[in-house]
Protein backbone atom coordinates (compact mmCIF):
# COMPACT_ATOMS: atom_id res chain seq x y z
CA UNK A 1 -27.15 -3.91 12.09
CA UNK A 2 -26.14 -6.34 9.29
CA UNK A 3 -25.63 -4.53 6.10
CA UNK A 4 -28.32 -5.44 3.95
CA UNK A 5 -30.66 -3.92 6.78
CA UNK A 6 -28.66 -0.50 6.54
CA UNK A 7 -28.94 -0.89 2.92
CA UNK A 8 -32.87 -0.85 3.28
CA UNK A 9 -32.99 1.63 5.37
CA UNK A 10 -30.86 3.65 3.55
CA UNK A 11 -33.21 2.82 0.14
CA UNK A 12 -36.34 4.10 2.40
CA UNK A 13 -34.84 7.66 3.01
CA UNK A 14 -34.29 8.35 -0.61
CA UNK A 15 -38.04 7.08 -1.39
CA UNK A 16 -38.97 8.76 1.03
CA UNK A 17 -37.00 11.99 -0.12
CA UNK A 18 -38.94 11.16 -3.62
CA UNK A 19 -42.01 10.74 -2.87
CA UNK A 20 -42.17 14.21 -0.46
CA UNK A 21 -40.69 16.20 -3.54
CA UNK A 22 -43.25 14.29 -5.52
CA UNK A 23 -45.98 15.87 -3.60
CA UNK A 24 -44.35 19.01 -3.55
CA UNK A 25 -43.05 18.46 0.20
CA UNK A 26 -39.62 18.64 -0.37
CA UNK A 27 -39.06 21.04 2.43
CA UNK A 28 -39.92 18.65 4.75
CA UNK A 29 -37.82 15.95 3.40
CA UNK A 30 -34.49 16.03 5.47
CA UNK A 31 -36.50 15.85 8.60
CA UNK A 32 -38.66 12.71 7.87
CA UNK A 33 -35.83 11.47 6.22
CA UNK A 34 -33.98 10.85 9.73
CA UNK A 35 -37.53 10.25 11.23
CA UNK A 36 -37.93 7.33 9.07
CA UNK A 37 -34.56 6.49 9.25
CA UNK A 38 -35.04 6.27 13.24
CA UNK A 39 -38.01 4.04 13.59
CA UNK A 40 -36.66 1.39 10.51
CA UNK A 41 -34.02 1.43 12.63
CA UNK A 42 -35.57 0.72 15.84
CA UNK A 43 -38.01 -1.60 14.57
CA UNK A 44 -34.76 -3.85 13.14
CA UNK A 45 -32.76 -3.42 16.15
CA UNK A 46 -35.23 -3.88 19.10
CA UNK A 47 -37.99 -6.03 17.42
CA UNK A 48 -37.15 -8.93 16.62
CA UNK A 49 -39.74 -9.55 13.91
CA UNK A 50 -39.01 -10.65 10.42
CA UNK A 51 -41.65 -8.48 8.73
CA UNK A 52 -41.34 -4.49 9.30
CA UNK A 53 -43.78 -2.54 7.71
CA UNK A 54 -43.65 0.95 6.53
CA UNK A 55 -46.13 3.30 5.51
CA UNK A 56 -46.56 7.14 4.75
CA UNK A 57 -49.23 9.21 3.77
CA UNK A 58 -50.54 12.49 2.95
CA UNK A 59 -54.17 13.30 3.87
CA UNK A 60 -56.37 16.52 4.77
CA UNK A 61 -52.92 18.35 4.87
CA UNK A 62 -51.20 15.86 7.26
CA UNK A 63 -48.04 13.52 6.58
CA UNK A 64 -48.71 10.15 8.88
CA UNK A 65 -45.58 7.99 9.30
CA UNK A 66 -46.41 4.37 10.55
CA UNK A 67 -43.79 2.16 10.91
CA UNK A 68 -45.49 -1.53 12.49
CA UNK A 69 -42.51 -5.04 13.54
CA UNK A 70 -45.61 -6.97 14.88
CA UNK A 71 -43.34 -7.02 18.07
CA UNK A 72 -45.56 -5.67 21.24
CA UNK A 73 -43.16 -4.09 23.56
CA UNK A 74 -43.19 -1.46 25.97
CA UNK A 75 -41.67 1.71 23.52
CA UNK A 76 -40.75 4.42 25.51
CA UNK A 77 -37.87 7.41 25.49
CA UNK A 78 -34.88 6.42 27.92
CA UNK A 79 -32.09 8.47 29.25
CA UNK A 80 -29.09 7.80 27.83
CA UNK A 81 -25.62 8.49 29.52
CA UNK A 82 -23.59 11.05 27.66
CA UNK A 83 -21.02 8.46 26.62
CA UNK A 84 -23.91 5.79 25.19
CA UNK A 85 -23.27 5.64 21.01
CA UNK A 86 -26.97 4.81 20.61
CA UNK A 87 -30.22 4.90 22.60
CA UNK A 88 -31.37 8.52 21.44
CA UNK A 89 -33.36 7.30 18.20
CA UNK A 90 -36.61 8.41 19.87
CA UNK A 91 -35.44 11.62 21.37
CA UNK A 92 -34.80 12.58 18.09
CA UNK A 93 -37.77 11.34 16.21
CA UNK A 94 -39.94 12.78 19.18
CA UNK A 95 -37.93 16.43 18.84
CA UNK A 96 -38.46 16.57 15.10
CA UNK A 97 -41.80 16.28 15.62
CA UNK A 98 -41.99 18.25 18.52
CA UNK A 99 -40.11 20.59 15.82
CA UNK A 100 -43.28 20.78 13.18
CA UNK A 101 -45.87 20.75 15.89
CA UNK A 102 -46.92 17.23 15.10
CA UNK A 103 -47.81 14.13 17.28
CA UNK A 104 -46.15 10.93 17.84
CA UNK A 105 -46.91 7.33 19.36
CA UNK A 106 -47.38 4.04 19.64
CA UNK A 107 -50.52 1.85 18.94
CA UNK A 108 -51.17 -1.58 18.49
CA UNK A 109 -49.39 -2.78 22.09
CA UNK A 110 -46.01 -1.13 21.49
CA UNK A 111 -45.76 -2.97 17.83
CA UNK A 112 -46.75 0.19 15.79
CA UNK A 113 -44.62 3.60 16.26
CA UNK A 114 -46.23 6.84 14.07
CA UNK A 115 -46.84 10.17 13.65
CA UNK A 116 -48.21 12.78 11.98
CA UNK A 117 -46.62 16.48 11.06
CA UNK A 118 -48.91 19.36 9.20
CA UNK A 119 -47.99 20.06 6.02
C-alpha cells in the first residue's frame, strides 16, 4: 500500500477512536479501530476505485460501519495458508463482530462492506 494510503488509514482509526469516546463509546474503540482499519484497507487494496467512502454511525443503540469503493466484486472470506502475510482482513473484521454479537455484509453488488455492533 503506498504510504499516503497507510497514512489515511491510519488518520481514520484515531477519528474513529475520537469520535467513539466522543459518544461515550470508548470501550468499543480498539475493536472498530482494527475493523475500520480492515475494510479501508481492503477497499484500497482490492478495489481499484479512486473514491472510498467511509461512514459510521450511532442510531437506536447501534454503531453501523459502511465502508463503499464503488468497485462491485464478489467479497467473500477465503482460506488462507498458514504461511500467507495477508488475506485474513475479513476473518478478523467478521470475528470482531462475531465478538459483540453484531452483523456484517456486503450490499450494493460487493461495492459496499458494513456492519453494525450494539452498543
Amino acid at each position: 500500500m503506498p504510504p499516503e494510503d497507510a497514512s489515511r488509514v491510519g488518520a481514520m482509526r484515531r477519528l474513529v477512536r475520537a469520535r467513539l469516546k466522543y459518544c461515550g463509546l470508548q470501550r468499543m474503540s480498539d475493536d472498530v479501530a482494527v475493523i475500520v482499519s480492515e475494510l479501508l484497507t481492503n477497499a484500497i487494496l482490492h478495489s481499484g476505485g479512486e473514491q472510498i467512502t467511509f461512514v459510521m454511525t450511532v442510531r437506536d443503540s447501534s454503531l453501523r460501519i459502511s465502508v463503499h469503493d464503488g468497485m462491485p466484486g464478489n467479497l467473500k472470506i477465503r482460506p488462507v495458508n498458514s504461511d500467507a502475510e495477508t488475506g485474513r482482513g475479513l476473518f478478523l473484521v467478521a470475528s470482531l463482530v462475531d465478538a459483540h454479537h453484531g452483523t456484517w455484509g456486503v450490499s450494493d453488488a460487493g461495492a459496499t462492506t458494513w456492519c453494525s455492533l450494539p452498543c
